[in-house]
Every structure is written in C-alpha cells, then in structure tokens.
Protein backbone atom coordinates (compact mmCIF):
# COMPACT_ATOMS: atom_id res chain seq x y z
CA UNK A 1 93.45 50.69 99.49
CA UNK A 2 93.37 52.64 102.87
CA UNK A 3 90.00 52.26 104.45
CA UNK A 4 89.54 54.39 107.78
CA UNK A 5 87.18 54.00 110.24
CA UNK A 6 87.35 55.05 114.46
CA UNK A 7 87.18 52.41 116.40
CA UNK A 8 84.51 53.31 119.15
CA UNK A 9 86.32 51.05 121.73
CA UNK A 10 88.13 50.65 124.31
CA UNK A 11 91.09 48.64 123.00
CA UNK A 12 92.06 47.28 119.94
CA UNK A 13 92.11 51.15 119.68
CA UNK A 14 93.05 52.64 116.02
CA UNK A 15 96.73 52.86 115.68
CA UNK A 16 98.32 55.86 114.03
CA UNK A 17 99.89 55.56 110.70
CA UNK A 18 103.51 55.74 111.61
CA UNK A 19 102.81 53.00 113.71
CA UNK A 20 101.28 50.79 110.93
CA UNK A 21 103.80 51.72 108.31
CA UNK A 22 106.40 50.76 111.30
CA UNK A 23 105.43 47.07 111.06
CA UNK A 24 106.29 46.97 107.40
CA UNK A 25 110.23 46.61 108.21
CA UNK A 26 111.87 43.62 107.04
CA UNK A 27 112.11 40.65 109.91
CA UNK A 28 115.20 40.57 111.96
CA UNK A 29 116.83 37.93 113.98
CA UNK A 30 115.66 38.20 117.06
CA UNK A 31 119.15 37.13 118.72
CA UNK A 32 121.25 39.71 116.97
CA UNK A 33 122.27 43.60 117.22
CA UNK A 34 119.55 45.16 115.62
CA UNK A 35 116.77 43.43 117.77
CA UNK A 36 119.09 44.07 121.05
CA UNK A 37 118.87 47.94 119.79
CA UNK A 38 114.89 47.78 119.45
CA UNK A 39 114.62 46.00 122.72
CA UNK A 40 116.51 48.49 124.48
CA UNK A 41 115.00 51.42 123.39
CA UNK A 42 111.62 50.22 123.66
CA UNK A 43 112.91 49.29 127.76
CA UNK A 44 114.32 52.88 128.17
CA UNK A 45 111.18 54.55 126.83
CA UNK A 46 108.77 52.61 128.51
CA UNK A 47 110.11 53.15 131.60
CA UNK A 48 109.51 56.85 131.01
CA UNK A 49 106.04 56.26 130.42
CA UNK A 50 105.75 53.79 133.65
CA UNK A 51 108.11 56.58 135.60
CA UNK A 52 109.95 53.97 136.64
CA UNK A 53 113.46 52.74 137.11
CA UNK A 54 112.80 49.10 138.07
CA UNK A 55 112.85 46.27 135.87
CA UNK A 56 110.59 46.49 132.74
CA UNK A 57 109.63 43.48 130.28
CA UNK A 58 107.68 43.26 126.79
CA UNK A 59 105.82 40.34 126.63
CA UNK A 60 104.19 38.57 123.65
CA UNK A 61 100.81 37.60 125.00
CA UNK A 62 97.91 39.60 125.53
CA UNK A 63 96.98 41.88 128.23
CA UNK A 64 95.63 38.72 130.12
CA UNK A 65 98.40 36.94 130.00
CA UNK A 66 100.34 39.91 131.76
CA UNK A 67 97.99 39.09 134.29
CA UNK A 68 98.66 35.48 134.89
CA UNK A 69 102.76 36.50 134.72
CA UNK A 70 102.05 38.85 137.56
CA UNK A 71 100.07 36.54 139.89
CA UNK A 72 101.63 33.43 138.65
CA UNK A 73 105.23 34.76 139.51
CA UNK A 74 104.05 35.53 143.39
CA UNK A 75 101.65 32.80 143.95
CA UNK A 76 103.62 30.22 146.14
CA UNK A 77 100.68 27.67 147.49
CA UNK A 78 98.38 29.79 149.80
CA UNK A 79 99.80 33.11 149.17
CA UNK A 80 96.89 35.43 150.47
CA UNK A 81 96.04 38.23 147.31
CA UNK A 82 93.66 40.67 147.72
CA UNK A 83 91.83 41.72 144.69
CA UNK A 84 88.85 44.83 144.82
CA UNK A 85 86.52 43.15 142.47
CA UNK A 86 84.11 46.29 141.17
CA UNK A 87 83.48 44.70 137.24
CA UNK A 88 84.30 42.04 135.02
CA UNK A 89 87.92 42.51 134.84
CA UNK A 90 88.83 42.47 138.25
CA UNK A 91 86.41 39.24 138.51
CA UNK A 92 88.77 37.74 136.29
CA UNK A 93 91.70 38.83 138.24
CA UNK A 94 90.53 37.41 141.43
CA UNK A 95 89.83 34.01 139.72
CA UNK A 96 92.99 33.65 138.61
CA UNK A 97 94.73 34.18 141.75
CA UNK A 98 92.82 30.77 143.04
CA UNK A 99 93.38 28.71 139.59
CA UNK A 100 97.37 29.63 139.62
CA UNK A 101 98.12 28.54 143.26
CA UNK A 102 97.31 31.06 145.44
CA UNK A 103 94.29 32.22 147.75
CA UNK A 104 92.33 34.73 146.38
CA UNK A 105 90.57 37.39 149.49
CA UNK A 106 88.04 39.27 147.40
CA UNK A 107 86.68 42.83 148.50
CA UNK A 108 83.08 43.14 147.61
CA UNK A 109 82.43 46.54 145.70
CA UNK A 110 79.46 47.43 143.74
CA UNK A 111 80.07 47.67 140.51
CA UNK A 112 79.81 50.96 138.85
CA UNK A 113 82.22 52.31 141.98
CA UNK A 114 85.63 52.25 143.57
CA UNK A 115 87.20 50.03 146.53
CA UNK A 116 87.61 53.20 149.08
CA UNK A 117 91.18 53.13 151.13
CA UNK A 118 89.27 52.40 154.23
CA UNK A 119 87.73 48.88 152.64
CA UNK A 120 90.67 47.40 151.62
CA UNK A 121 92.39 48.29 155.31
CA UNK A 122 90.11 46.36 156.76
CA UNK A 123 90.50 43.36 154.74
CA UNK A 124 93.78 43.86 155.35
CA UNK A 125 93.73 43.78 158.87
CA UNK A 126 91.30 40.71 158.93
CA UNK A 127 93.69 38.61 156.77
CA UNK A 128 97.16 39.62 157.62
CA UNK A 129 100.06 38.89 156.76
CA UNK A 130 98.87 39.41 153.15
CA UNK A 131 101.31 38.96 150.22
CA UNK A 132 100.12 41.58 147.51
CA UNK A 133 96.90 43.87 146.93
CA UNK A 134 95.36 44.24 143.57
CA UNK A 135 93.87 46.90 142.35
CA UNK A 136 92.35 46.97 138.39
CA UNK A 137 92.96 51.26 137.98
CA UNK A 138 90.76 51.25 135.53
CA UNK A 139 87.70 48.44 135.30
CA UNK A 140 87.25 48.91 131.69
CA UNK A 141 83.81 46.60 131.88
CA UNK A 142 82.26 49.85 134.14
CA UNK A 143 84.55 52.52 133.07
CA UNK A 144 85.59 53.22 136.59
CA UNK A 145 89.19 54.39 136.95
CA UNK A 146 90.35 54.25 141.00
CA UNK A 147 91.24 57.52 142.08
CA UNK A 148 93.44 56.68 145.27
CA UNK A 149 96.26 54.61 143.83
CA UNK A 150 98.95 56.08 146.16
CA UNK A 151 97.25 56.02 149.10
CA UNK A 152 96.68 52.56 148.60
CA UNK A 153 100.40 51.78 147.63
CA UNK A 154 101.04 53.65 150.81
CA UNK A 155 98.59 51.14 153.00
CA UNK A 156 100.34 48.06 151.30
CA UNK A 157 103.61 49.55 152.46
CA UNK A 158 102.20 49.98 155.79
CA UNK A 159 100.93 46.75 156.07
CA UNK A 160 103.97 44.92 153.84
CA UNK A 161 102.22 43.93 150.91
CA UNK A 162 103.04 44.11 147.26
CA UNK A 163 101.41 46.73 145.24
CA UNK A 164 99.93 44.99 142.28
CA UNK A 165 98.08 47.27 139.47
CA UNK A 166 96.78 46.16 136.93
CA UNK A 167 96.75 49.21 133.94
CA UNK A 168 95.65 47.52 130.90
CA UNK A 169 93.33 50.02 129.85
CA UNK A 170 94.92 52.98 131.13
CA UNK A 171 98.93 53.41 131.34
CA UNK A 172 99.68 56.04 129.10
CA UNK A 173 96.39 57.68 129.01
CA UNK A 174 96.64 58.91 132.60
CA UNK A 175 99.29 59.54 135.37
CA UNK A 176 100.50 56.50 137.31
CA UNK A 177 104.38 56.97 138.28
CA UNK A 178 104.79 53.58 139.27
CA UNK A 179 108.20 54.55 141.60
CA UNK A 180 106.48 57.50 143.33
CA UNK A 181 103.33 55.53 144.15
CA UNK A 182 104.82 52.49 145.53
CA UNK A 183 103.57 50.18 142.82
CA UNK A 184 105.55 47.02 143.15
CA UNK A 185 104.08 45.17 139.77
CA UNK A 186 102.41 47.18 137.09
CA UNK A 187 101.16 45.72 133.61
CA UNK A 188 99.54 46.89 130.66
CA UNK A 189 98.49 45.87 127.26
CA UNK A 190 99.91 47.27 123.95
CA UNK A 191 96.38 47.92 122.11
CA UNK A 192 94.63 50.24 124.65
CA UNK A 193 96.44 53.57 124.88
CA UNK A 194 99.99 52.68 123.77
CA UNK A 195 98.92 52.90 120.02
CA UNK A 196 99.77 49.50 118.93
CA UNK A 197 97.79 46.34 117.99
CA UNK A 198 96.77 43.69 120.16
CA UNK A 199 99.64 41.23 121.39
CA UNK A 200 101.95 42.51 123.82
CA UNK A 201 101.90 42.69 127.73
CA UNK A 202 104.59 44.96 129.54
CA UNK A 203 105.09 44.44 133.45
CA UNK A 204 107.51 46.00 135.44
CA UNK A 205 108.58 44.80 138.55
CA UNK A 206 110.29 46.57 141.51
CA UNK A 207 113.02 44.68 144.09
CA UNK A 208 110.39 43.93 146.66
CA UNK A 209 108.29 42.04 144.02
CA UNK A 210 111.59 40.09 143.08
CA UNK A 211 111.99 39.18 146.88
CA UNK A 212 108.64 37.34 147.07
CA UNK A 213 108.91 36.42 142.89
CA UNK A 214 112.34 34.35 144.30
CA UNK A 215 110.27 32.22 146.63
CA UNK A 216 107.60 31.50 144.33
CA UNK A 217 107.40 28.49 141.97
CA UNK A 218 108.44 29.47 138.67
CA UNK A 219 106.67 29.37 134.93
CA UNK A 220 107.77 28.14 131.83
CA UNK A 221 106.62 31.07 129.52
CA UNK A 222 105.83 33.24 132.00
CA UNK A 223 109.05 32.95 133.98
CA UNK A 224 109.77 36.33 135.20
CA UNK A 225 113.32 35.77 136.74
CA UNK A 226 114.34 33.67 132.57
CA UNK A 227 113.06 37.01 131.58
CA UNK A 228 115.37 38.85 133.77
CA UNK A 229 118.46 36.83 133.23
CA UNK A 230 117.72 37.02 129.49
CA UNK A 231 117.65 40.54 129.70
CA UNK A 232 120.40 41.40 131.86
CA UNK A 233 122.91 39.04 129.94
CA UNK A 234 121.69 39.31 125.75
CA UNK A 235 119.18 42.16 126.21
CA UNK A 236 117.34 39.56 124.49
CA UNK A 237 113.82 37.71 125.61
CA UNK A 238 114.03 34.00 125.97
CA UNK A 239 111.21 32.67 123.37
CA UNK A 240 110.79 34.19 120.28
CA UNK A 241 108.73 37.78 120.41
CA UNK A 242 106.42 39.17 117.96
CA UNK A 243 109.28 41.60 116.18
CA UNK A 244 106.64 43.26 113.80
CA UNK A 245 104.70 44.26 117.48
CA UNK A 246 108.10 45.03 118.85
CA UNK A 247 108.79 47.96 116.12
CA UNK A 248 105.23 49.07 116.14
CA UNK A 249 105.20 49.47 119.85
CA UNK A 250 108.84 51.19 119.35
CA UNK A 251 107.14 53.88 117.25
CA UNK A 252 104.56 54.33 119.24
CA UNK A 253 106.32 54.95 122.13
CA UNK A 254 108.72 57.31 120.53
CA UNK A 255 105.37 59.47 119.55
CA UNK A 256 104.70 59.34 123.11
CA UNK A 257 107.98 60.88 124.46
CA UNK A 258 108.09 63.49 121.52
CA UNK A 259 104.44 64.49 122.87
CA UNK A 260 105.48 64.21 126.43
CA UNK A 261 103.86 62.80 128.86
CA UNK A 262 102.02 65.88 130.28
CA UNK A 263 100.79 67.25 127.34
CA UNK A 264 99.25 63.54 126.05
CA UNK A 265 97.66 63.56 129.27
CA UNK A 266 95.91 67.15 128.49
CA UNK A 267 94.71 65.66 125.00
C-alpha cells in the first residue's frame, strides 16, 4: 500500500518514485564490477552537478559527518578556521572545528542575515595566515542562503586560504560551480535536494585542499587520502557503503542530468 504525503521540510525531502523503486535491486558485492560501474557513474555525474573536475567522494554518513571529514582532514593542531556563524548550523560547524583539533575564529553575524565580503576580510586580516574559511551557503535553521560565494572564494585566494562550503541544504537546488568559484572543499547531504534518503555525504576536494589534507593528521573512517587511494586503484570505497543509497542516489542523479541543470534550477 502506497501512502503519499509532502514532506513540508527541509530535508529528509520526499524522494521520487524511480528513486524508491531504485533501492529495490538485489545487493551486490561491493568489491566487484557491478558496484565499480555504480560508483563510477554516480562520480562522473556528480561532478556535473558540483561543476567540478576535482576529486569527488560518496560517503555513508550523514550530512554531519561530511562535516567532520572536511574539518577533520585539515585540522592539524592549531590550524586557524574561520567559520561565519549566522544560525544553528554554522554554530555547529564552528564547534567542531575546536573539538577535532583545530582553532575555531568565529565571525559574529546576526542571525536571520549574511556574513558580508567586507566582515570576513577583516577577520582575515586580524588572524592571518588562516588555513580555510567556512561558509554554510545556505543556514537551513534561518533559511538564509549567502549570496557572495565567489567573491568570497576570490578573498580566500587572495589571502591563501581554503575555500570550505558547506551545501547540505542546497547543492543541486541552486548554482554553485565549485571550479569556477574557487571552492576548495564542498559537501552536501543526499536527502535535501539530491532526491534520495538520508545517509550519504559527498565532498569534493580540489589539489590545494589535498596540499594542506597531506599535512594534517589523518582519520580512520573519515580518512580522505584511504578514500582517494581506494578510489584511484579499485574505484571502490574502503569500508563497506550503503549500496541500496548508492543506487538510489544513482537514479536520482541521472534525473538530474536528463533535467539539466539549468532548467532544475528554473523549477
């Protein structure tokens, strides 16, 4: 028995039905051809959506735990992150940073707004050298999305600092070409507007981030260079992933480049 309702939130969102029916396929072994084919595709068509050519990995943890990959992968001890912290989100980010080893330099903005260009330069300045700036694009606890991401990538450039975003609640939904605005890390979550239920993280990381990733201490789970070397060797991930998330995020993403991007953006 089908039983529909809309989900007025925003994420778990309600999945479409090709995407449900998707995660009805038999289980695979995750170390053998068919789940190196899934994994590939889903790598090649997420990069489309992240319009981006650097390195791209499907996580199984929540959007959260993309977080604590990102920062935990750069965090040697001290390592100065700046986090705008306008909600409840970016709260959390900037918390992490000081639990997982590094130094969190939080820019005050009242919640309901946007950190301007101008406030994080000058906490910039004041705490140079600085090894990333984060940026939530959109606080989902206010609804405010950031409208200035590439001006900002442009600044951390500028002022040679990684370009952390974190798009949980966004990527997909709106532009953000993570090559053409300088955005060194970029995660999301699978349950907000990629279509598929809660339980996958994607990050992509560009060869700056691996520069400062390299000097860091590493994770277990989380270890972003295991994931690379598992990738670039088996096309495989090192623990075992969620395969029934794997083929419904697969499907979803296919919907997404037979829409195209622009046009999903219009809707």
């Amino acid at each position: 028995m089908e039983t529909k309702q809309l989900i007025m939130l925003p994420g778990p969102t309600n999945i479409p039905t090709r995407v449900a029916n998707a995660m009805l396929r038999p289980i695979i072994n995750h170390r053998g051809p068919e789940f190196r084919e899934l994994h590939s595709r889903i790598i090649d068509n997420a990069k489309y959506v992240f319009g981006t050519k650097n390195d791209l990995f499907v996580l199984t943890a929540s959007g959260t735990g993309g977080v604590e990959c990102a920062v935990r992968n750069i965090s040697s001890p001290g390592a100065k992150i700046i986090v705008a912290v306008n909600g409840v989100f970016s709260q959390r980010f900037y918390e992490s940073v000081n639990l997982l080893g590094g130094k969190g330099i939080e820019v005050p903005v009242e919640w309901g707004n946007a950190a301007t260009v101008a406030q994080i330069e000058e906490v910039l300045k004041k705490n140079s050298p600085v090894t990333a700036v984060a940026i939530i694009y959109n606080e989902t606890s206010t609804g405010v999305t950031t409208p200035h991401l590439k001006e900002i990538g442009e600044l951390c450039r500028k002022h040679g600092a990684l370009f952390l975003v974190d798009a949980i609640s966004i990527q997909g939904g709106v532009p953000l070409p993570v090559d053409e605005w300088g955005v060194d890390i970029c995660i999301t979550g699978s349950q907000k507007c990629l279509m598929t239920p809660p339980g996958l993280a994607l990050i992509s990381v560009s060869p700056k981030g691996w520069e400062v990733i390299k000097k860091a201490p590493r994770s277990y789970y989380f270890d972003l260079q295991l994931c690379k070397q598992f990738w670039d060797e088996k096309k495989e991930t090192p623990y075992t992933p969620a395969v029934t998330l794997f083929y419904a995020l697969d499907e979803a993403l296919q919907m997404i480049r037979e829409e195209g991007l622009e046009a999903r953006f219009k809707r």
